[in-house]
Protein backbone atom coordinates (compact mmCIF):
# COMPACT_ATOMS: atom_id res chain seq x y z
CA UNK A 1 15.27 -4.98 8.52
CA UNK A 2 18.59 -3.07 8.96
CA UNK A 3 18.48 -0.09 10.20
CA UNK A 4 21.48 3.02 10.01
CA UNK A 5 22.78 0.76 7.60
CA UNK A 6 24.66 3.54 5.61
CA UNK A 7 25.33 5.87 8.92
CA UNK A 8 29.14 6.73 7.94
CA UNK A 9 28.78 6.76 4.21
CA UNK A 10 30.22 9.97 3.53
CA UNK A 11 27.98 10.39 0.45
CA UNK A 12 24.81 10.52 -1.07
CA UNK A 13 22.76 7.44 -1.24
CA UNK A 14 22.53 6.13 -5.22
CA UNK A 15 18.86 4.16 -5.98
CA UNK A 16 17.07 3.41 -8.93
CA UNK A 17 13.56 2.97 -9.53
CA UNK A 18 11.63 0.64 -11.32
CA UNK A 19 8.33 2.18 -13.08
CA UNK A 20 7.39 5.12 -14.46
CA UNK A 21 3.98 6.23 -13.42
CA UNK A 22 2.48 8.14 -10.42
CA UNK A 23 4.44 6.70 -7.57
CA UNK A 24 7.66 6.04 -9.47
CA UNK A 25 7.22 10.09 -10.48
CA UNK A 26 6.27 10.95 -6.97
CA UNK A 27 9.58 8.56 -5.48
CA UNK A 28 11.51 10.84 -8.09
CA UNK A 29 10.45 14.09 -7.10
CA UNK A 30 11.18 13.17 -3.15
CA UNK A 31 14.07 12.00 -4.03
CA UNK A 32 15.12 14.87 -6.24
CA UNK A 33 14.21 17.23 -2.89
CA UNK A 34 16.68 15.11 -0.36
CA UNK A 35 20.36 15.99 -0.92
CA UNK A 36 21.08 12.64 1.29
CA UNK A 37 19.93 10.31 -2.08
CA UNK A 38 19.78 10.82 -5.54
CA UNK A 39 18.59 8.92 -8.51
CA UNK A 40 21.04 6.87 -10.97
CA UNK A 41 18.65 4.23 -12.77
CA UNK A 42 15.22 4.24 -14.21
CA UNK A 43 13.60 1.51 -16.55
CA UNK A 44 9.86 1.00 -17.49
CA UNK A 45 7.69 -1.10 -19.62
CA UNK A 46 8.17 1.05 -22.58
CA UNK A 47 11.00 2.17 -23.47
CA UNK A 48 10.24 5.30 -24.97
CA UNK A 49 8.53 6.57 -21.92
CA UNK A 50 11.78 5.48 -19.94
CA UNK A 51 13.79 7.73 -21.53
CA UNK A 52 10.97 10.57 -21.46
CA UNK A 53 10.61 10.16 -17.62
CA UNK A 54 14.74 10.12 -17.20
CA UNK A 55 15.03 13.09 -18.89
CA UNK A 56 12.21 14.57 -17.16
CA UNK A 57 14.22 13.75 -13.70
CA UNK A 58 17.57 14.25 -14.98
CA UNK A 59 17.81 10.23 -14.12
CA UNK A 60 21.45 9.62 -16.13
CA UNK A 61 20.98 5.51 -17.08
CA UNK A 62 18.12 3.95 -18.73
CA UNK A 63 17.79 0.65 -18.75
CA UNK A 64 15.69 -1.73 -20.75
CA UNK A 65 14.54 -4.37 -18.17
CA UNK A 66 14.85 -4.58 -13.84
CA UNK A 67 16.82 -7.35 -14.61
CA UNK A 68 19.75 -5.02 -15.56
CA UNK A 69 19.70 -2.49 -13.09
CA UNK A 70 19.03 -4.16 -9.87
CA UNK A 71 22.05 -5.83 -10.50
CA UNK A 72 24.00 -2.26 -11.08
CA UNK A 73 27.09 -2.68 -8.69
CA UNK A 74 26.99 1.46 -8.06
CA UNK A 75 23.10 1.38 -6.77
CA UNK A 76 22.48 1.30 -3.17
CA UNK A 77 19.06 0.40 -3.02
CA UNK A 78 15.80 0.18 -5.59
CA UNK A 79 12.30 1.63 -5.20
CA UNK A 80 10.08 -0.60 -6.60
CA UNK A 81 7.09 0.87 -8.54
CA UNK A 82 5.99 -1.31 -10.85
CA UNK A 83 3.09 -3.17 -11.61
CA UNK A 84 1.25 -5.48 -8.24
CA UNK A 85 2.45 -9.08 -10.05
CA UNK A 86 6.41 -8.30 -10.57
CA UNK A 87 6.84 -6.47 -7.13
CA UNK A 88 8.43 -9.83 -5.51
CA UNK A 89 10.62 -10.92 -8.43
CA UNK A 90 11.71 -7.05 -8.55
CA UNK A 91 12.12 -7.15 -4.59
CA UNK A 92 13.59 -10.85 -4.33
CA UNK A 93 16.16 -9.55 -7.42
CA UNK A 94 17.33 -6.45 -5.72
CA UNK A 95 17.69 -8.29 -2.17
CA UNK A 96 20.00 -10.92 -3.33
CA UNK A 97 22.38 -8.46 -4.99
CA UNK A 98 22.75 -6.97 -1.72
CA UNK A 99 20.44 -3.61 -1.91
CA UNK A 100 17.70 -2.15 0.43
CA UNK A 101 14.15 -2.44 -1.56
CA UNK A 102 11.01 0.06 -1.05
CA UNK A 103 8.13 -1.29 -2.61
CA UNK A 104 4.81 0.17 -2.75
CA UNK A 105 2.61 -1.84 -1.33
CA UNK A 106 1.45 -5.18 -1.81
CA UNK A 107 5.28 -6.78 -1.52
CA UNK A 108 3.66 -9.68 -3.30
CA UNK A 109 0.23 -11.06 -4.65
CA UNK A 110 0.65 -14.19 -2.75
CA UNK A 111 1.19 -13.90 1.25
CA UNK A 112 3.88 -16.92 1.27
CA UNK A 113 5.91 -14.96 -1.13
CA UNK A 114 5.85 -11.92 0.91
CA UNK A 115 6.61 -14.16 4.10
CA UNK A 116 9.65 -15.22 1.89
CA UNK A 117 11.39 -11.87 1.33
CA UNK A 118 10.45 -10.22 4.75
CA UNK A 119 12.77 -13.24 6.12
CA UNK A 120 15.11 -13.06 2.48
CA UNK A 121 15.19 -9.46 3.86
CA UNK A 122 16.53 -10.21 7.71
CA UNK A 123 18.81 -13.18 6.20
CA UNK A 124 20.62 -10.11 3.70
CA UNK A 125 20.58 -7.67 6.46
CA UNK A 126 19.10 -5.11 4.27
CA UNK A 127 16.17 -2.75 4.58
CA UNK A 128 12.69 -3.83 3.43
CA UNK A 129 9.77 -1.02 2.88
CA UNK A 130 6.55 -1.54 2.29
CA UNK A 131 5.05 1.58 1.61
CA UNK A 132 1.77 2.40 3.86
CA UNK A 133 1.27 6.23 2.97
CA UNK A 134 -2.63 5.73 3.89
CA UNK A 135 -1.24 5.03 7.80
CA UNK A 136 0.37 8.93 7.33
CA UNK A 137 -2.79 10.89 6.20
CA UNK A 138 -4.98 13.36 7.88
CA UNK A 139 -7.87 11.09 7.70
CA UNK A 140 -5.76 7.74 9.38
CA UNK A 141 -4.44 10.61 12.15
CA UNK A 142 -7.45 11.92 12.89
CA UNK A 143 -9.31 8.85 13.31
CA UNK A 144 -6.00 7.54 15.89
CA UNK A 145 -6.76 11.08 17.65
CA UNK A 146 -9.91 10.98 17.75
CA UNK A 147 -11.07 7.46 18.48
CA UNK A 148 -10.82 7.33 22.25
CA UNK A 149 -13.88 9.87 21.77
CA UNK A 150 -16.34 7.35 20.77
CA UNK A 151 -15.85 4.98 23.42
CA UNK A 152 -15.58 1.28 22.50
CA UNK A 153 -15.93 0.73 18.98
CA UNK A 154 -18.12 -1.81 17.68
CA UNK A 155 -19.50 -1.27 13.53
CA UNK A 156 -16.81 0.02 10.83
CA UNK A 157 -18.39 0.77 7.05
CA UNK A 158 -15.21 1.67 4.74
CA UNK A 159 -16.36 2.43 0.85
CA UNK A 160 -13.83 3.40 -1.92
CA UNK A 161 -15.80 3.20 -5.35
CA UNK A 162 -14.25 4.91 -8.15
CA UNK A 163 -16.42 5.30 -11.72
CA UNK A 164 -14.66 5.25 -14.98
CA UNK A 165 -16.32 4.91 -18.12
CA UNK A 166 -15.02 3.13 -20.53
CA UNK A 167 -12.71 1.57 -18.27
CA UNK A 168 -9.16 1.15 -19.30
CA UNK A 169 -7.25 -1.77 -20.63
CA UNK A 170 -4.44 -0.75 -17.92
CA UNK A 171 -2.91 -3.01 -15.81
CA UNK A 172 -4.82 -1.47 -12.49
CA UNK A 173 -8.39 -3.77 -14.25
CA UNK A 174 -5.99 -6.92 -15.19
CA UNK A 175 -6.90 -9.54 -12.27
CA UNK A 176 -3.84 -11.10 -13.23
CA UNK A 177 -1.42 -7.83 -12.92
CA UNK A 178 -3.07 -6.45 -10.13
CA UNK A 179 -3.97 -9.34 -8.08
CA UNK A 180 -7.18 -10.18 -5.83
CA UNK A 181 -8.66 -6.63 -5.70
CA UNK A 182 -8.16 -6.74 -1.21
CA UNK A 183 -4.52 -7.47 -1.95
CA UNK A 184 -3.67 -4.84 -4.97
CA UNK A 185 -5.63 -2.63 -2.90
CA UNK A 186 -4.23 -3.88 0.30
CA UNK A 187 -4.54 0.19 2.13
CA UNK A 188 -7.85 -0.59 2.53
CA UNK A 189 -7.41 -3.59 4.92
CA UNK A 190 -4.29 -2.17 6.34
CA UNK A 191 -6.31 0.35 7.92
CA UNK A 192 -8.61 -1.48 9.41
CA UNK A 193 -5.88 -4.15 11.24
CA UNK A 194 -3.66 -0.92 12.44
CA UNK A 195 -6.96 0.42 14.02
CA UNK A 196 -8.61 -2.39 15.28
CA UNK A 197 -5.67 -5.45 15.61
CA UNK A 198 -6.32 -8.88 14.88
CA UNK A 199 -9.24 -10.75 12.31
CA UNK A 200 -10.98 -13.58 13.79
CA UNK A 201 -12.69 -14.57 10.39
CA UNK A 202 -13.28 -12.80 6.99
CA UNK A 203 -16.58 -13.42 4.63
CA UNK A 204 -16.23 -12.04 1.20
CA UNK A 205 -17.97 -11.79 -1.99
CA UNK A 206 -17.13 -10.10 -5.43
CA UNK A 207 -18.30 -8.89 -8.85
CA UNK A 208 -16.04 -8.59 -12.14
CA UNK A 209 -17.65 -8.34 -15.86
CA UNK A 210 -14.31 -8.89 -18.08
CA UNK A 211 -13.57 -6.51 -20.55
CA UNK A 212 -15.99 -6.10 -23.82
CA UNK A 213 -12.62 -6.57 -26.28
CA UNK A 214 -12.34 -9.90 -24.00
CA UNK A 215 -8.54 -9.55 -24.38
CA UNK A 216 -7.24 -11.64 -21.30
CA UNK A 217 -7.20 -10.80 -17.91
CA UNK A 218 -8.90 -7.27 -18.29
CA UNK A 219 -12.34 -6.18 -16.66
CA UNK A 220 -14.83 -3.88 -17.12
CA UNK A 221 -15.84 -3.80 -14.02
CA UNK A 222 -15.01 -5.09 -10.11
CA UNK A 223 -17.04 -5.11 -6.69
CA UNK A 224 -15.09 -6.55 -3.94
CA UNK A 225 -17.02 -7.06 -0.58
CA UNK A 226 -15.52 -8.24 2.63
CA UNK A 227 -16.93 -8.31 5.92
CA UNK A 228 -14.57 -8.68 9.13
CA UNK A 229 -14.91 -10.04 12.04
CA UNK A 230 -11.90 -8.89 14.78
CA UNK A 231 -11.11 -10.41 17.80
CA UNK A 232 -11.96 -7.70 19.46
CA UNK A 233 -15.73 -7.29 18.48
CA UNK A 234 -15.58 -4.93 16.01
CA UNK A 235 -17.66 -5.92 12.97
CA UNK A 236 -16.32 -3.89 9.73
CA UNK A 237 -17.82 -4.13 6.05
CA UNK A 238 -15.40 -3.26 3.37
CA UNK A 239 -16.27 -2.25 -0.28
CA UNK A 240 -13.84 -1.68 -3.06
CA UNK A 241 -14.99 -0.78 -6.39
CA UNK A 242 -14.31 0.61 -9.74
CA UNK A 243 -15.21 0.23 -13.26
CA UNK A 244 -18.36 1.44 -15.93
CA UNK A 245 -21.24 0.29 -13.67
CA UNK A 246 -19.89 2.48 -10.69
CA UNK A 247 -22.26 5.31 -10.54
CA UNK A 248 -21.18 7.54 -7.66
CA UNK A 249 -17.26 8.31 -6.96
CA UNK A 250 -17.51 7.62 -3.06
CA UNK A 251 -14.63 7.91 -0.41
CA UNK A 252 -15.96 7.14 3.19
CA UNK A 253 -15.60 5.80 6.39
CA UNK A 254 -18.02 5.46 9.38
CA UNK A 255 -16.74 3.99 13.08
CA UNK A 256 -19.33 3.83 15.49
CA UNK A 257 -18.68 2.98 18.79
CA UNK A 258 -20.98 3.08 22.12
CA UNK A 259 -20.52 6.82 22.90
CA UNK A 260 -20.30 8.39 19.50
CA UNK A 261 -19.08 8.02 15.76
CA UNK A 262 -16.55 8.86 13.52
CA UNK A 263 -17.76 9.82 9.84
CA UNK A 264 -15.35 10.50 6.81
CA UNK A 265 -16.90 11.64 3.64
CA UNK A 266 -14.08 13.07 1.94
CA UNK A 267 -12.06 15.48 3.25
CA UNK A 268 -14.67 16.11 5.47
CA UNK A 269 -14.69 14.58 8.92
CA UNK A 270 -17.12 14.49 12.04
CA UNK A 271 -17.12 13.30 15.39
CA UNK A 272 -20.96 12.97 16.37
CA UNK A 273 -22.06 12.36 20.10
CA UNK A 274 -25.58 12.32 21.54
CA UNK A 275 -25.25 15.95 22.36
CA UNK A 276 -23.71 17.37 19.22
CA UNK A 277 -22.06 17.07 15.88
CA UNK A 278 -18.21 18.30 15.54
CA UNK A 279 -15.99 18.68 12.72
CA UNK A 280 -12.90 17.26 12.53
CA UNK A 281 -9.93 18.84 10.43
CA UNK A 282 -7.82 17.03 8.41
CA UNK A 283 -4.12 17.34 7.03
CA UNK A 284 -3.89 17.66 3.22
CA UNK A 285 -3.10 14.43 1.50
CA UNK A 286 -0.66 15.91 -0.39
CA UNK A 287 2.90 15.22 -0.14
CA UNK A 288 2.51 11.73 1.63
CA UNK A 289 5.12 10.17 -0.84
CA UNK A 290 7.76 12.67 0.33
CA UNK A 291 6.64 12.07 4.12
CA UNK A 292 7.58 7.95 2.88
CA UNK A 293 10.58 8.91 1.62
CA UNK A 294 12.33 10.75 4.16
CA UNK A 295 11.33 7.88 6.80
CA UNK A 296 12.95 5.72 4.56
CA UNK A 297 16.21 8.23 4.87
CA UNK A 298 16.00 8.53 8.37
CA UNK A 299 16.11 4.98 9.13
CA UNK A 300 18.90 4.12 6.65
CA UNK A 301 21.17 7.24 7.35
CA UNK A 302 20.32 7.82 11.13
CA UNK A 303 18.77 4.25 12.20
CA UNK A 304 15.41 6.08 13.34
CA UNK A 305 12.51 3.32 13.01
CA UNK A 306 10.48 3.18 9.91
CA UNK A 307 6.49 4.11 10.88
CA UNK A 308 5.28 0.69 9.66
CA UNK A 309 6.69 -3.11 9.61
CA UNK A 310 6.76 -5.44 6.61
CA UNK A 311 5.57 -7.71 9.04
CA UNK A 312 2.17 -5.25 9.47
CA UNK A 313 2.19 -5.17 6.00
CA UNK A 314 2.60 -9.05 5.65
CA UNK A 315 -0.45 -9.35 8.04
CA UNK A 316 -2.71 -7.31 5.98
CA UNK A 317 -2.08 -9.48 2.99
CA UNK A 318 -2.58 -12.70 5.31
CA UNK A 319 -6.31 -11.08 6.13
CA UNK A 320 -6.12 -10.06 2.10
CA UNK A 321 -5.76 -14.13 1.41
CA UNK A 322 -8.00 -15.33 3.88
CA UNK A 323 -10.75 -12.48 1.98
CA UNK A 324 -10.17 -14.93 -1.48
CA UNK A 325 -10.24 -17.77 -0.03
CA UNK A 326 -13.77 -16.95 1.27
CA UNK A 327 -14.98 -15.34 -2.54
CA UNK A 328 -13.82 -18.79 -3.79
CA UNK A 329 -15.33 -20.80 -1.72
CA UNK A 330 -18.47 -18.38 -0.70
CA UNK A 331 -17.72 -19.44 3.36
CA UNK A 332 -15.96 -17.21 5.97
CA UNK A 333 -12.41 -18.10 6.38
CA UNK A 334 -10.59 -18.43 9.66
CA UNK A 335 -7.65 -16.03 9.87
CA UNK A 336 -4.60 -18.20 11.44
CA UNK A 337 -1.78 -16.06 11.17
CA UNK A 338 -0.03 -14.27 14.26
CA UNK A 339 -0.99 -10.36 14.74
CA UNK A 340 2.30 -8.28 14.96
CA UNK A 341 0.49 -6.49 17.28
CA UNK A 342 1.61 -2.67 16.49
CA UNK A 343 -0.25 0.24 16.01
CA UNK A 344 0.65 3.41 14.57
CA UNK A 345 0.65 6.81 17.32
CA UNK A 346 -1.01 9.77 16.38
């Protein structure tokens, strides 16, 4: 990626944004807040909630499809927001008409496509962004700060289970919008490879009851449960669910390591020892989008690195593949592809 790409513009930078729901509003709010960018473009799915959310941001064009705006000659860049299975066609788009792209994460279902536009990316000399905000929360910075505490780690149990009854026909429960459940929701193995490096192998299974209407891709319901092994030693066990037959809403995370543990439940941390138990504080999650954003302003405007790599995202995804490939086939899966090797500083 290029960074300080727009150093001596002399002007604000001009983006648009494709989506219109949490993280497109969030990326419009930041954005809004940073006199160094402003928002020119907006299009959605539906049309009538484009124009809602553009007049909601004072966003002056509408268009009807990505198609159309990426190619807008007065746009600088595009934040891609849109649904898991268009992110690389968006990204690949926007790159070959010469802008920067930030794209919540994943940059594509498929690893080989992502490996595609991360080099697409460094051919264009433009800026490429996965967004990582889990990597700048209080719970990701606490465990960084914290870790050295507990000695050598060794077992990691990481639950996010979310009940919703009925579930919604939404494209977040469409296995083919949203992609393999470890890639959509590719935080939660992000977090683990920034902590603890490389994956020696991956074992995974998973659950999904379609949707009662039976209308395509749609489910009811989704378990998703890996278990990593890292090169390092550390064993980690990693369940992601949501749907009707989720019970409990559950947000956790448990490192324990040969002098102590780290336990998450919530926004409630605690580092526990043989001697005693101590609670950890933790930074709001609120606001992490705007944290994103100005990064992504720093390193275009003043060339200050980005706190995250697409190629640390791209590895993620890699692990995220190898996790399928094992729920397909019901056998661990040998993860081949080169660690980037970073890791995030508290």
């Amino acid at each position: 990626m290029t960074l300080g790409l727009f150093t001596n513009l002399g002007r604000s930078l001009r983006v648009g944004i494709v989506g219109t729901g949490f993280a497109a509003k969030a990326r419009a709010m930041a954005i809004a807040a940073d006199p160094r960018a402003a928002v020119l473009a907006v299009t959605g799915h539906h049309p009538g909630n484009t124009r809602t959310f553009a007049a909601a941001h004072d966003i002056p064009q509408v268009f009807d499809n990505w198609q159309t705006l990426v190619q807008q000659p007065d746009l600088d860049g595009v934040f891609v927001c849109n649904v898991n299975r268009d992110h690389s066609a968006v990204a690949q788009a926007a790159l070959e008409a010469d802008k920067f792209v930030v794209v919540e994460y994943p940059l594509a279902i498929a690893a080989a496509e992502a490996a595609a536009l991360i080099e697409l990316a460094a051919q264009r000399q433009r800026l490429l962004h996965i967004e990582h905000i889990e990597l700048l929360g209080g719970l990701h910075q606490t465990m960084l700060a914290h870790l050295p505490k507990i000695g050598t780690p060794h077992y990691v149990r990481y639950c996010t289970a979310v009940p919703q009854r009925p579930a919604p026909e939404k494209w977040t429960y469409n296995a083919e919008l949203f992609g393999f459940p470890l890639a959509g929701a590719l935080s939660r193995l992000h977090r683990l490879t920034n902590l603890f490096g490389a994956v020696a192998s991956v074992a995974c299974q998973m659950q999904m009851q379609p949707a009662a209407s039976g209308h395509g891709s749609y489910y009811r319901q989704l378990r998703c449960l890996a278990q990593l092994q890292f090169h390092s030693g550390v064993l980690a066990e990693v369940l992601y669910a949501k749907g009707e037959a989720t019970w409990r809403s559950q947000r956790w995370m448990e490192v324990e390591g040969d002098r102590g543990a780290i336990v998450f439940d919530g926004d409630q941390g605690t580092l526990l020892s043989a001697e005693e138990a101590t609670p950890l504080e933790l930074e709001s999650r609120r606001g992490l989008f705007a944290r994103d954003t100005t990064a992504v302003l720093d390193a275009l405007i003043d060339g200050t690195p980005l706190y995250v790599t697409p190629q640390e995202s791209l590895y993620a995804l890699q692990v995220a593949a190898a996790a399928e490939a094992a729920a397909q086939t019901g056998n661990p899966v040998k993860v081949t592809a080169p660690y980037p090797g970073a890791t995030l500083k508290p």
